[in-house]
Protein backbone atom coordinates (compact mmCIF):
# COMPACT_ATOMS: atom_id res chain seq x y z
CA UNK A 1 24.37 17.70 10.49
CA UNK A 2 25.74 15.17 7.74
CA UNK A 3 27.81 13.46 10.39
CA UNK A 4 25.09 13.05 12.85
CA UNK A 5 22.55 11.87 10.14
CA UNK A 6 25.19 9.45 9.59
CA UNK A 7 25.68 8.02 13.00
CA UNK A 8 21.92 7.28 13.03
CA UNK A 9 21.74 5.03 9.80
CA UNK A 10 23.99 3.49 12.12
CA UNK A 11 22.53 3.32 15.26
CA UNK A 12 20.16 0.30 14.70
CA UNK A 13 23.61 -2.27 14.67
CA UNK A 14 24.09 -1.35 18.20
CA UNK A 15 21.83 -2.59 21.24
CA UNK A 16 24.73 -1.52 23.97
CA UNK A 17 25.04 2.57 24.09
CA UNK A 18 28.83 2.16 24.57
CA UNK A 19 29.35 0.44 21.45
CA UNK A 20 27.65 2.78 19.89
CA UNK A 21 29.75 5.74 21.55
CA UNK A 22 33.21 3.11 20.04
CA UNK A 23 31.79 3.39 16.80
CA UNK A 24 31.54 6.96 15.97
CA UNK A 25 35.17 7.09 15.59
CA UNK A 26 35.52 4.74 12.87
CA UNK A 27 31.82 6.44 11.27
CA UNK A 28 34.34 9.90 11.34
CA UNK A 29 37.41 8.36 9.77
CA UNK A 30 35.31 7.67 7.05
CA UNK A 31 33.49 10.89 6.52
CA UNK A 32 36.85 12.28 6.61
CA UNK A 33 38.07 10.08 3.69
CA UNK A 34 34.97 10.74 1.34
CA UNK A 35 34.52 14.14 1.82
CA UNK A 36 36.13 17.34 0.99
CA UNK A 37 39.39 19.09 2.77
CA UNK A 38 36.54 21.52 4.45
CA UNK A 39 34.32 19.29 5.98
CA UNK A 40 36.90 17.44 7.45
CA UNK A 41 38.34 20.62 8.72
CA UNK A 42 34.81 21.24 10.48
CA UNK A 43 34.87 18.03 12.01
CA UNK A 44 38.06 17.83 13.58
CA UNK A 45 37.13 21.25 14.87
CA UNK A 46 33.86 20.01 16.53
CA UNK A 47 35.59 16.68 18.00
CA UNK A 48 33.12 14.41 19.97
CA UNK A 49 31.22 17.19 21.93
CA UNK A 50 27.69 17.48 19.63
CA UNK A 51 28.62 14.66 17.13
CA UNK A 52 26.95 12.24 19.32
CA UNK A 53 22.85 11.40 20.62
CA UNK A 54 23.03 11.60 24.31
CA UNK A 55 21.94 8.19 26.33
CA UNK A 56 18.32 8.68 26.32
CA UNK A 57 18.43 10.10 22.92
CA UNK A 58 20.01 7.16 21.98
CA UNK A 59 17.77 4.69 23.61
CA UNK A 60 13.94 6.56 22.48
CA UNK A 61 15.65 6.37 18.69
CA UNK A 62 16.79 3.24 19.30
CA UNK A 63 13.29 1.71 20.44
CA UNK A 64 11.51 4.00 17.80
CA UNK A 65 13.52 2.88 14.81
CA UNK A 66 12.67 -0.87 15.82
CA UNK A 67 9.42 0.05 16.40
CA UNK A 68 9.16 1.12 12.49
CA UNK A 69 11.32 -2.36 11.50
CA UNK A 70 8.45 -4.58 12.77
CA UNK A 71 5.73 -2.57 12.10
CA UNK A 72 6.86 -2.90 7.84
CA UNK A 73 8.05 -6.66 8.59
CA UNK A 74 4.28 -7.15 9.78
CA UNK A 75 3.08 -5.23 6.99
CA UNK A 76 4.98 -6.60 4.42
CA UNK A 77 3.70 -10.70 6.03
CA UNK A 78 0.18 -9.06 5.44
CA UNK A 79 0.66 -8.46 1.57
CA UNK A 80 -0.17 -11.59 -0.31
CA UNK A 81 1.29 -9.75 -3.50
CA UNK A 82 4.93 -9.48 -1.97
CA UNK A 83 7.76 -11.79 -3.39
CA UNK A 84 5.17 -12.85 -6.09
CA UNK A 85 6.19 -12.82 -10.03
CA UNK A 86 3.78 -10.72 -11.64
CA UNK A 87 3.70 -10.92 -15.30
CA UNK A 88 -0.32 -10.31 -15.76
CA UNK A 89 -1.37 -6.33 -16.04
CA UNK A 90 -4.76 -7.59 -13.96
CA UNK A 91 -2.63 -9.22 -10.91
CA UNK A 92 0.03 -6.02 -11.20
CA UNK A 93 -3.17 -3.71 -10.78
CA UNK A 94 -4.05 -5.69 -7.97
CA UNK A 95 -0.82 -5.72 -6.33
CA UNK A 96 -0.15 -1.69 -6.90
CA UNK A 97 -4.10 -1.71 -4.56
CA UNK A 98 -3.54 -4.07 -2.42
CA UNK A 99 -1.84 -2.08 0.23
CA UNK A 100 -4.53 0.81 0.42
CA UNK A 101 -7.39 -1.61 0.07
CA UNK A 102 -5.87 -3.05 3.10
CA UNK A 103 -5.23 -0.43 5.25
CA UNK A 104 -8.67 1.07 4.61
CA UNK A 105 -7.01 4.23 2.29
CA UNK A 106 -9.04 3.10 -0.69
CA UNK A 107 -11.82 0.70 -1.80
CA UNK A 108 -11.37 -0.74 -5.00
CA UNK A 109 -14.80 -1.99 -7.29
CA UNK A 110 -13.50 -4.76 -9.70
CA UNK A 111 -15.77 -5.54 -12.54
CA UNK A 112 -14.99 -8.66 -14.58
CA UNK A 113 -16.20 -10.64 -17.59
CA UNK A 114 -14.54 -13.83 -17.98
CA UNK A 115 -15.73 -17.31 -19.51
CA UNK A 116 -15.99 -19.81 -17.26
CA UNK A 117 -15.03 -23.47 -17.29
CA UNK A 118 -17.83 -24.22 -19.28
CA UNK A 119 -16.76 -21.48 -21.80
CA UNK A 120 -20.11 -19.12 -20.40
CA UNK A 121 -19.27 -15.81 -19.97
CA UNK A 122 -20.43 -14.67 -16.61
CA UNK A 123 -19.47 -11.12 -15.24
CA UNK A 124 -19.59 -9.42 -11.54
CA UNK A 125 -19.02 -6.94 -9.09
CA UNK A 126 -16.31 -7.57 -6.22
CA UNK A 127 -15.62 -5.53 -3.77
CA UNK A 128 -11.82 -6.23 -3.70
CA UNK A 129 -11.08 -4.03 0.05
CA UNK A 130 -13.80 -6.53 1.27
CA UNK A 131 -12.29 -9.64 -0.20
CA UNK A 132 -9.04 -9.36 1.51
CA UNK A 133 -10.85 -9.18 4.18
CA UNK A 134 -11.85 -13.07 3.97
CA UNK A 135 -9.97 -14.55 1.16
CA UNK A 136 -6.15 -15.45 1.12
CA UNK A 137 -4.73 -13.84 -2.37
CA UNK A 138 -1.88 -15.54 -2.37
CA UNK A 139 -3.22 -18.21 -4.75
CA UNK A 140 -4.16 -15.47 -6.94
CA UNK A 141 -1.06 -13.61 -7.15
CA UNK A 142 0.27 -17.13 -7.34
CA UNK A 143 -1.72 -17.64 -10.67
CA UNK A 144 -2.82 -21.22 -8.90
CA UNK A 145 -6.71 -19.74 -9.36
CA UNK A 146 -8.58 -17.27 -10.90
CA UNK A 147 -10.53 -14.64 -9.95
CA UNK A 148 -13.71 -14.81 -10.47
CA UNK A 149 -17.23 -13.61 -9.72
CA UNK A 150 -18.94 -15.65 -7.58
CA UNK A 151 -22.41 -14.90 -7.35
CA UNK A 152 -22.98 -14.62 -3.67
CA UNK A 153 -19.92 -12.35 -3.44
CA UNK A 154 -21.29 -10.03 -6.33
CA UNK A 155 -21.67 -6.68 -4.66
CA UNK A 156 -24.51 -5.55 -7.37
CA UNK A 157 -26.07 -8.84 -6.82
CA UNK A 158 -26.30 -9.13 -3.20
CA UNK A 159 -25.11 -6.28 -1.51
CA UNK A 160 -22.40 -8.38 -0.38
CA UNK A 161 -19.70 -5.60 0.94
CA UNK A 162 -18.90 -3.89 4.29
CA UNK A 163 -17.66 -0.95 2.25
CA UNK A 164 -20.76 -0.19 0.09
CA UNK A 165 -24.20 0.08 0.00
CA UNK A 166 -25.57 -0.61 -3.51
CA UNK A 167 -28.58 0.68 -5.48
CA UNK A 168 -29.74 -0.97 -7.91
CA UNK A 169 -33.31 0.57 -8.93
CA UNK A 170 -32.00 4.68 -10.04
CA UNK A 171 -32.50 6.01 -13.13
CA UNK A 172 -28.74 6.48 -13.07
CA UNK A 173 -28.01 3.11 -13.06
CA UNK A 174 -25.90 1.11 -10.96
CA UNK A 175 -24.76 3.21 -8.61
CA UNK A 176 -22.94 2.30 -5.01
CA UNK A 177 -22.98 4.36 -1.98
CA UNK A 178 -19.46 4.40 0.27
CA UNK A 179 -20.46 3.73 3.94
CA UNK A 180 -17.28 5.65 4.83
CA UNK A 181 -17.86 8.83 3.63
CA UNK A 182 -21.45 8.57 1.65
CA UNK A 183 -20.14 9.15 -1.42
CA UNK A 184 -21.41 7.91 -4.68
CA UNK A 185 -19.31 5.90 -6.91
CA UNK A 186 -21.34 5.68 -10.01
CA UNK A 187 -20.05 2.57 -12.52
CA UNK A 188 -21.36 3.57 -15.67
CA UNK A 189 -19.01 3.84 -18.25
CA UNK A 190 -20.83 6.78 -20.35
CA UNK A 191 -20.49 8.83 -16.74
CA UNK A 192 -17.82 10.31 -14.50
CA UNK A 193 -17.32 7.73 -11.45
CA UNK A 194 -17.89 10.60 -8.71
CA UNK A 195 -15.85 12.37 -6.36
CA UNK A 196 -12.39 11.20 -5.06
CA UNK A 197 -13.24 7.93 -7.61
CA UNK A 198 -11.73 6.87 -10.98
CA UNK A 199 -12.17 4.46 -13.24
CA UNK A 200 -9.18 2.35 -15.10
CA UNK A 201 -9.57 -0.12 -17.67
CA UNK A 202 -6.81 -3.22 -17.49
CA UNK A 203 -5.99 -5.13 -20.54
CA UNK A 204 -4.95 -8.24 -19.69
CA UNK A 205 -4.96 -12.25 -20.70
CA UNK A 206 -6.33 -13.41 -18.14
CA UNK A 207 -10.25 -12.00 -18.52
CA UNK A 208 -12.28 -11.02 -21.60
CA UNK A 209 -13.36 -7.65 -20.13
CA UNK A 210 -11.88 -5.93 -16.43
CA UNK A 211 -12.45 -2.27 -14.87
CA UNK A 212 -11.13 -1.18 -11.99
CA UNK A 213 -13.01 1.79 -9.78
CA UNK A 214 -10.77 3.12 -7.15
CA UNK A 215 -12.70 5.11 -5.19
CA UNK A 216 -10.26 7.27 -1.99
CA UNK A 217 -11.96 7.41 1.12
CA UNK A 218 -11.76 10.11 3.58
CA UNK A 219 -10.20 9.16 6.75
CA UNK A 220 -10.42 11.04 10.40
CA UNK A 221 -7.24 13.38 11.07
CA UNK A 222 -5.45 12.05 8.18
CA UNK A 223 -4.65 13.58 4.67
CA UNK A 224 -5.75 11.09 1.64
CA UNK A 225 -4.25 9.93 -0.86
CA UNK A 226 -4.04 10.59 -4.42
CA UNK A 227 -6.50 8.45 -6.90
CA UNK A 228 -4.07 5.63 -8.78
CA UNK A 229 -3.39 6.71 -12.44
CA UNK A 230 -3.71 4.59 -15.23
């Protein structure tokens, strides 16, 4: 079992089956040298016969494990976070969402209050799943801009989000509806923030006031995730 786990780390050097076949003698001299006098015993004793994936094996692992390779190299290209230096608590929150809000595992409510150029404090909703949607973040993560609340992208403002429906008028208070699963992510901070939701405060130097609610949305045939601690 160790051996053949082994010789499939390996596999993914070799397009050619036969080279692959050449190579699990050298794979078995080394096992031999790093391991102890009864494995090695074991080994000899089992020879080629079993060590080995048969043809096909080798070729449906083969086109499986490259498969996976591109599928992360694509993900990774999509996450405008990746490669970035992240010194900020606000951008590191971002970056620890940005994955889920992208693949559609979570929707994230940002709240901000942050002066402005004009040193007015405004303060706003954004729907940050939503955002990624249309923005490039790169900049962002890239500290080359802020941000900020703009006020036609303010979700409490303008119902501006393909992830929420938002009700403004309820003696609760500001309260917005998930179109995915109709739950209520409520974004007072005197009250719980609802089912499968949390709420995390960031301290940071970049804004006078931030919340993150990180609400988990329930996906066909799939398991969810767990909520993001503080």
């Amino acid at each position: 079992m160790f051996e053949q786990e082994c010789v499939k780390c390996y596999m993914h050097k070799y397009n050619e089956y036969n080279m692959f076949l050449s190579s699990i003698f050298n794979i078995r001299s080394v096992l031999l040298l790093l391991q102890d006098q009864e494995l090695a015993r074991q080994l000899v004793e089992l020879g080629h016969k079993g060590s080995s994936l048969e043809r096909e094996e080798f070729e449906t692992s083969k086109a499986a494990a490259e498969a996976s390779r591109l599928a992360s190299e694509s993900q990774q290209k999509k996450l405008a976070s990746i490669g970035k230096e992240l010194k900020d608590n606000f951008l590191r929150a971002l970056a620890e969402r940005e994955e889920a809000n992208r693949s559609g595992e979570m929707t994230s409510i940002i709240f901000i209050r942050v002066q402005n150029s004009h040193e007015q404090e405004i303060s706003g909703y954004i729907d940050y799943s939503h955002q990624l949607k249309f923005e490039d973040f790169k900049p962002y993560f890239s500290r080359k801009k802020r941000l900020m609340p703009k006020p036609t992208e303010d979700v409490a403002k303008h119902n501006a989000s393909s992830n929420y429906e938002v009700f403004t008028e309820n003696p609760r208070g500001l309260l917005f509806n998930c179109k995915n699963d109709r739950k209520i992510l409520n974004v007072d901070p005197e009250a719980t923030p609802g089912d499968s939701s949390i709420r995390t405060p960031v301290q940071c130097d970049l804004y006078v006031h931030v919340v993150i609610y990180d609400h988990v949305t329930r996906k066909p045939a799939t398991s969810s995730c767990a909520p993001l601690s503080n």
